[in-house]
C-alpha atoms as a PDB file:
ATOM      1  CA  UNK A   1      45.415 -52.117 -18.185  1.00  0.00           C
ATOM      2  CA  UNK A   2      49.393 -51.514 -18.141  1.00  0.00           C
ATOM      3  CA  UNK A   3      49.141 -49.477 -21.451  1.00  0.00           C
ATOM      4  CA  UNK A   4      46.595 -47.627 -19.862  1.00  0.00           C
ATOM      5  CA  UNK A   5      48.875 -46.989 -16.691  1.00  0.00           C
ATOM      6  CA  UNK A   6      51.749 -45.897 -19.194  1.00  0.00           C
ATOM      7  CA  UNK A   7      49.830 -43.725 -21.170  1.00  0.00           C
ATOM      8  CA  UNK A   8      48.884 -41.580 -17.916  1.00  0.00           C
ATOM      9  CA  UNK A   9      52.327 -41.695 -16.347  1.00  0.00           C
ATOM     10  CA  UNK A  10      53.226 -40.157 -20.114  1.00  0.00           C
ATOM     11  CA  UNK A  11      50.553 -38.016 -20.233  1.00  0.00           C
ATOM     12  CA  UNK A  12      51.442 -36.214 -16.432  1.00  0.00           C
ATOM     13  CA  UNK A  13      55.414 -36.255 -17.204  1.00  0.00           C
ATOM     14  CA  UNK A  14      54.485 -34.566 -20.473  1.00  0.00           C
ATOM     15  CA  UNK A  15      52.086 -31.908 -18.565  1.00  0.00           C
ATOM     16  CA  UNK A  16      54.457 -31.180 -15.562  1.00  0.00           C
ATOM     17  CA  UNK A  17      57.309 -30.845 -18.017  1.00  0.00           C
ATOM     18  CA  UNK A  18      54.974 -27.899 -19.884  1.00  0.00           C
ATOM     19  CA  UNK A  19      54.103 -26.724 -16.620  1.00  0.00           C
ATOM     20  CA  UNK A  20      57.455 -26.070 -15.345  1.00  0.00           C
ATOM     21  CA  UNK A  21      58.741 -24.716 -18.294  1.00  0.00           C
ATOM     22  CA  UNK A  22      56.169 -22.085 -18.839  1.00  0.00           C
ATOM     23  CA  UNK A  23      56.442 -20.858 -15.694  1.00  0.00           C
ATOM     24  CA  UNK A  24      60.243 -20.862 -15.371  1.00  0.00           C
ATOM     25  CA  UNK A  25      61.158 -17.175 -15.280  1.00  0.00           C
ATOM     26  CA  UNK A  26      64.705 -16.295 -15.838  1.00  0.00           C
ATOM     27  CA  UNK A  27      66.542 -13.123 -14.559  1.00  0.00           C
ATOM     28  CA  UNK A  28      66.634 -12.194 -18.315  1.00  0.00           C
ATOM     29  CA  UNK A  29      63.096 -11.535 -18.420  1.00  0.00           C
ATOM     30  CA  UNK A  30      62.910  -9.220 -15.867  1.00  0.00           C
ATOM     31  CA  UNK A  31      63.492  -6.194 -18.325  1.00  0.00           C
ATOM     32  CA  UNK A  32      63.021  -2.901 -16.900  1.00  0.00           C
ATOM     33  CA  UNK A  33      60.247  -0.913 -18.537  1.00  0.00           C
ATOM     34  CA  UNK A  34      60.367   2.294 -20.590  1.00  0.00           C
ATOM     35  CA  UNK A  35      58.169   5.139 -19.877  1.00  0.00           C
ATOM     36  CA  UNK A  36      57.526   7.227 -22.738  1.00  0.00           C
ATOM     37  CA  UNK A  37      55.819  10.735 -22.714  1.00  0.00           C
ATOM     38  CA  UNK A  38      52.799  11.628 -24.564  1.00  0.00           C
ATOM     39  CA  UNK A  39      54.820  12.908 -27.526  1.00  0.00           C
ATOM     40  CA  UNK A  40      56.775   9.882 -27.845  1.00  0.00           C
ATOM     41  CA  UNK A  41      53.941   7.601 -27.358  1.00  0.00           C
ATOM     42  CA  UNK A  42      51.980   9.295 -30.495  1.00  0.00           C
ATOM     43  CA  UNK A  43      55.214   8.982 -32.487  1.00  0.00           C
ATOM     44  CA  UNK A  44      55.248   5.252 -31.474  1.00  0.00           C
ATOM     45  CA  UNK A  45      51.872   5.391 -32.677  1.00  0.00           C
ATOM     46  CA  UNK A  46      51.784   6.652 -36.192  1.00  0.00           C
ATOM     47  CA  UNK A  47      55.024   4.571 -36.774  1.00  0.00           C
ATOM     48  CA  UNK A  48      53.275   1.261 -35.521  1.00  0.00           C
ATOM     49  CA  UNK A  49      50.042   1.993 -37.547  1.00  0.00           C
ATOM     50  CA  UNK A  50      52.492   3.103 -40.928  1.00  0.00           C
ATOM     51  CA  UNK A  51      54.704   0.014 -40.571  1.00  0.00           C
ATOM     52  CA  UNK A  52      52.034  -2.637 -39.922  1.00  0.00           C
ATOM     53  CA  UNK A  53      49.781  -1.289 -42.674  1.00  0.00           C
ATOM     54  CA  UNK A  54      46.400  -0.352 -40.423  1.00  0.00           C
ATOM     55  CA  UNK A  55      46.636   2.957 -42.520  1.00  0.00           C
ATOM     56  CA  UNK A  56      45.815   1.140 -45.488  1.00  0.00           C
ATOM     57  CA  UNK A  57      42.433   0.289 -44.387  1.00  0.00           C
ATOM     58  CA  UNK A  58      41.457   3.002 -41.405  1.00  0.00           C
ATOM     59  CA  UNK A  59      41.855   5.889 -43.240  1.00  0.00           C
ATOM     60  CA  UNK A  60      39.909   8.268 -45.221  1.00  0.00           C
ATOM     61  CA  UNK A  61      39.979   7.952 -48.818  1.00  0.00           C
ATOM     62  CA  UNK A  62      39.247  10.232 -51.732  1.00  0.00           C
ATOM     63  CA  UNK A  63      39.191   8.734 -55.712  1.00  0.00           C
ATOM     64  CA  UNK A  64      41.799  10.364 -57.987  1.00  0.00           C
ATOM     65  CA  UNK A  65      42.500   9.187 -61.450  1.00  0.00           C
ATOM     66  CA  UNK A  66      44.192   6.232 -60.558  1.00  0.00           C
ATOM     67  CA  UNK A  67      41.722   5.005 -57.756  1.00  0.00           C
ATOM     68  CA  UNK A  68      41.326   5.368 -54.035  1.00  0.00           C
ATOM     69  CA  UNK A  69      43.989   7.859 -52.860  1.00  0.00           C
ATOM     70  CA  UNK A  70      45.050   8.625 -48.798  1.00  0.00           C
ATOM     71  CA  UNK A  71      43.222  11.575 -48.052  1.00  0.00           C
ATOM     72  CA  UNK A  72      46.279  13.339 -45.771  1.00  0.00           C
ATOM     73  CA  UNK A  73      44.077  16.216 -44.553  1.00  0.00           C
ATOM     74  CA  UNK A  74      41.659  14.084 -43.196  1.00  0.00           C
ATOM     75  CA  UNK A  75      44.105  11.629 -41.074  1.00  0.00           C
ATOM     76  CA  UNK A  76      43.231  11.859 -37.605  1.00  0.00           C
ATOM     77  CA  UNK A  77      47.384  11.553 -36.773  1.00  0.00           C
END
């Protein structure tokens, strides 16, 4: 019966310690925002979908010589 006593008093230290510390906010997370216009936002875009390599899939593809090729004048960017 006293492990079992233990074991809860661990077990509600170890969730109000989780609890506090998720929800601790600091005055370093309160970053201000950055509005971007539409131009900038479709730049963000094409970078974001370039770098992380959705273009590789979600495109349209034509077969050259070598295999499937990026179709360019089909991109919808």
């Amino acid at each position: 019966m006293r492990k079992l006593f233990i074991a809860a008093g661990v077990l509600a230290f170890a969730s109000a310690t989780i609890f506090i510390s998720c929800t601790n906010h600091s005055a370093a997370d309160d970053k201000t925002a950055v509005i971007l216009d539409s131009a900038e936002k479709i730049k963000r875009g094409e970078y974001l979908v370039s770098i992380i390599g959705c273009d590789d899939c979600h495109s349209p593809k034509r077969m050259g010589p070598m295999g499937p090729l990026l179709s360019v004048s089909e991109r919808s960017m």
